[in-house]
C-alpha atoms as a PDB file:
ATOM      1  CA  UNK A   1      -3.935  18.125  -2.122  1.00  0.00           C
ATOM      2  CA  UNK A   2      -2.910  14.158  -3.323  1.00  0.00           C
ATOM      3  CA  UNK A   3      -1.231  12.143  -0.721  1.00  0.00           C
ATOM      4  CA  UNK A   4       1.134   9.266  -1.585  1.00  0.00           C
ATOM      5  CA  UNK A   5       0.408   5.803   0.485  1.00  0.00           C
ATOM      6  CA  UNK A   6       3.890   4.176   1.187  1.00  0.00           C
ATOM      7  CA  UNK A   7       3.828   0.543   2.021  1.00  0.00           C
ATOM      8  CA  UNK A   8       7.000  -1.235   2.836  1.00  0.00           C
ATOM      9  CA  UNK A   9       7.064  -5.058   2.638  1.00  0.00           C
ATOM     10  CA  UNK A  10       8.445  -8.163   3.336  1.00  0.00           C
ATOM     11  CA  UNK A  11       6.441 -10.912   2.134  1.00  0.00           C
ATOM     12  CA  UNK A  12       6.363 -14.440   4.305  1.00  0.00           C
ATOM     13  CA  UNK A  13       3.687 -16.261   2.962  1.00  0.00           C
ATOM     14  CA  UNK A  14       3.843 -15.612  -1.088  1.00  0.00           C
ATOM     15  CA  UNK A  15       0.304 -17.662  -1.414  1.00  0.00           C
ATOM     16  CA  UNK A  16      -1.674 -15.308   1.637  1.00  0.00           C
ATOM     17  CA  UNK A  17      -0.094 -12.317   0.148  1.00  0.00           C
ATOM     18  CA  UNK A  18      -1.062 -13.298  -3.307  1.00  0.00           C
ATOM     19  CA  UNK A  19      -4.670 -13.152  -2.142  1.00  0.00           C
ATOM     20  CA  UNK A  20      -4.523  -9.687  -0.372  1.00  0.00           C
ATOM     21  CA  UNK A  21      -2.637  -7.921  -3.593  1.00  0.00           C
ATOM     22  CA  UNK A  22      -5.604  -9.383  -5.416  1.00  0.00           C
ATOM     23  CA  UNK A  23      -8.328  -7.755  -3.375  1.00  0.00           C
ATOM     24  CA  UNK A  24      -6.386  -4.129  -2.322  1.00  0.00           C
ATOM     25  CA  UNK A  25      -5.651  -3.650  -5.798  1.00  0.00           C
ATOM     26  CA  UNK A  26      -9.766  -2.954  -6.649  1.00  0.00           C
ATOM     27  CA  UNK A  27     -10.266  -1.508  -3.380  1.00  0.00           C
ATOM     28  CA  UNK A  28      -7.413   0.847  -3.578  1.00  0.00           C
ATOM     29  CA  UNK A  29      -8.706   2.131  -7.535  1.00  0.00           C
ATOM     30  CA  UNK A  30     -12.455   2.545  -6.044  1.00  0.00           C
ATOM     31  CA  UNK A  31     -11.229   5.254  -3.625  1.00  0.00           C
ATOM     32  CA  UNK A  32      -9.158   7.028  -6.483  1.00  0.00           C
ATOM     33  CA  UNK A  33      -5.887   5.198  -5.677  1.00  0.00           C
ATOM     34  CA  UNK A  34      -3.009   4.716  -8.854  1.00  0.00           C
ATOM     35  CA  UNK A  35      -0.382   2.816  -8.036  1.00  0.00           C
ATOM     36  CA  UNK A  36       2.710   5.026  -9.139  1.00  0.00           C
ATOM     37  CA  UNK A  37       5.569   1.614  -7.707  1.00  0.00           C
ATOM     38  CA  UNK A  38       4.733  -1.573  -7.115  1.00  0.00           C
ATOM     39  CA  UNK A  39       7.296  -4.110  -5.900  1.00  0.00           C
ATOM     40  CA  UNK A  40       9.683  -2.317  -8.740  1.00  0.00           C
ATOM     41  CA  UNK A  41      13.518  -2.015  -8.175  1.00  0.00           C
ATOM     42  CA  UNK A  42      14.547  -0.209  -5.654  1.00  0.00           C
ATOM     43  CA  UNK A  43      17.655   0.885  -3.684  1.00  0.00           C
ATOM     44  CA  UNK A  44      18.019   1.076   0.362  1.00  0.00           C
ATOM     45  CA  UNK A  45      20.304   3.562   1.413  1.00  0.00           C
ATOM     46  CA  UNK A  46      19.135   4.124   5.379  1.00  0.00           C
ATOM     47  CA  UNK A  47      16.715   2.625   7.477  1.00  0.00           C
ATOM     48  CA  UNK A  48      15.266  -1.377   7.036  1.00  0.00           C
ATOM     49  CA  UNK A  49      15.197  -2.906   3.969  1.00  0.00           C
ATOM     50  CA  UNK A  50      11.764  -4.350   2.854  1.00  0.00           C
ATOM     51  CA  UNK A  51      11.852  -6.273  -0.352  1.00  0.00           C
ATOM     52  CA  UNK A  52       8.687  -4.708  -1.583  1.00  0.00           C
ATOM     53  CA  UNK A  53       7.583  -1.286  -2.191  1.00  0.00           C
ATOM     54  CA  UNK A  54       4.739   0.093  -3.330  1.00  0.00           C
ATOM     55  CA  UNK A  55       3.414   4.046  -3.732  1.00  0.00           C
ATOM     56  CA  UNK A  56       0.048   4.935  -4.538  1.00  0.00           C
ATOM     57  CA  UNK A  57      -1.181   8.719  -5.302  1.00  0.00           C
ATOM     58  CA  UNK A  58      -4.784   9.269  -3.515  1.00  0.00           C
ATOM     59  CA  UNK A  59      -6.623  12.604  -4.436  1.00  0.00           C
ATOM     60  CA  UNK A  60      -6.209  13.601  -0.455  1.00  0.00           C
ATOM     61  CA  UNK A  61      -5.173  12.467   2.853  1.00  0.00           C
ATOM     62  CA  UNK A  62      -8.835  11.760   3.329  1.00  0.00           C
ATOM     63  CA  UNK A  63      -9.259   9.644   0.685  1.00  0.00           C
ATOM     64  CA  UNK A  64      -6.412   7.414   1.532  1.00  0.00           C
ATOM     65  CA  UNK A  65      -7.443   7.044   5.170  1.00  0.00           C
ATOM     66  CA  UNK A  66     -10.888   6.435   3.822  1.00  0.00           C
ATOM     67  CA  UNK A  67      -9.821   3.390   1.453  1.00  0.00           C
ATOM     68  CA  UNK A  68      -7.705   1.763   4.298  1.00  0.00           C
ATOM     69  CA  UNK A  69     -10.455   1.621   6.702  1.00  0.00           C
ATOM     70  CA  UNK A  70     -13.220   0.280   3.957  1.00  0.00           C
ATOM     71  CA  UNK A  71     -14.880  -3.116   4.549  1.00  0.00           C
ATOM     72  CA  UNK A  72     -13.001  -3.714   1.085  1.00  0.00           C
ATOM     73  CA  UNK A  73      -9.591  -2.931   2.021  1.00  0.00           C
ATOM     74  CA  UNK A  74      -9.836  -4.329   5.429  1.00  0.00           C
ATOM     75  CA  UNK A  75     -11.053  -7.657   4.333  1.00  0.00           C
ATOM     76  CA  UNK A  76      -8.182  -7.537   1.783  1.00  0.00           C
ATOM     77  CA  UNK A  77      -6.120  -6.969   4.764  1.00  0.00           C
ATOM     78  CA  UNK A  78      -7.031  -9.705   6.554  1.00  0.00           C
ATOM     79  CA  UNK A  79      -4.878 -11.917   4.022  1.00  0.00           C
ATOM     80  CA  UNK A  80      -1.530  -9.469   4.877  1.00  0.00           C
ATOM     81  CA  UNK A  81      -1.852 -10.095   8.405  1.00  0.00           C
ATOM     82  CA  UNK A  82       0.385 -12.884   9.023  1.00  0.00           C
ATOM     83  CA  UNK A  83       1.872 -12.960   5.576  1.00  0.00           C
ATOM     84  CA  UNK A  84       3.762 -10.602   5.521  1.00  0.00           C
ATOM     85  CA  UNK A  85       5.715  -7.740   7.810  1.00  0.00           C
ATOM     86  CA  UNK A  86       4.777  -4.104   6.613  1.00  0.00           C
ATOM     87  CA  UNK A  87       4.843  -0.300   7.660  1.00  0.00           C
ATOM     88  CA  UNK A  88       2.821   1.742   5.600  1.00  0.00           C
ATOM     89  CA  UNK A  89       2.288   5.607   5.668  1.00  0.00           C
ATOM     90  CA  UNK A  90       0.264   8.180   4.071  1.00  0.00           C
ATOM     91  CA  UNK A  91       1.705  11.278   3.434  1.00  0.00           C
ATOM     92  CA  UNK A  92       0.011  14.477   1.758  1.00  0.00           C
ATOM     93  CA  UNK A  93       2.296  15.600  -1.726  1.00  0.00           C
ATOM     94  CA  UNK A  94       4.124  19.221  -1.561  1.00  0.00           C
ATOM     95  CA  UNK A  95       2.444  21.010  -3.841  1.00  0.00           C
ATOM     96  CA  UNK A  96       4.792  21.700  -7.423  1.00  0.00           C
END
């Protein structure tokens, strides 16, 4: 079954963050990943507000896990850390 990876975002250092978007982006296509949102409106209604959201539909759970612990994605990561504050989950779609 897909999954959807849900990152929530505030960004604190535009220029570092710049750089990760730049490198996930690739890394996230080469493991099957389509961004579906990214950083598009959006309205809170519980929970923290993050200024940025992004979805991404993964052909399985596996496949997501699998692109956020590549040397690709974790290198892009390494730009995020410190620029930004995020939670990020991976959850497998309902089938229709």
């Amino acid at each position: 079954m897909t999954a959807l990876w849900i990152a929530h975002v505030n960004v604190t250092d535009a220029e570092a963050y710049g750089k990760y978007a730049k490198l996930a982006g690739p890394a996230i296509a080469a493991h099957g990943g389509v961004f579906l949102a990214r950083g598009s409106r959006h309205v809170q209604l519980e929970g923290n507000d993050r200024a940025r959201n992004v979805v991404a539909r993964f052909p399985s759970v596996e496949d997501a896990v699998a692109c956020y612990r590549s040397a690709e994605y974790q290198a892009a990561l390494e730009h995020a850390r410190g620029a930004a504050e995020r939670d990020l989950v991976i959850v497998e779609e309902t089938p229709a």
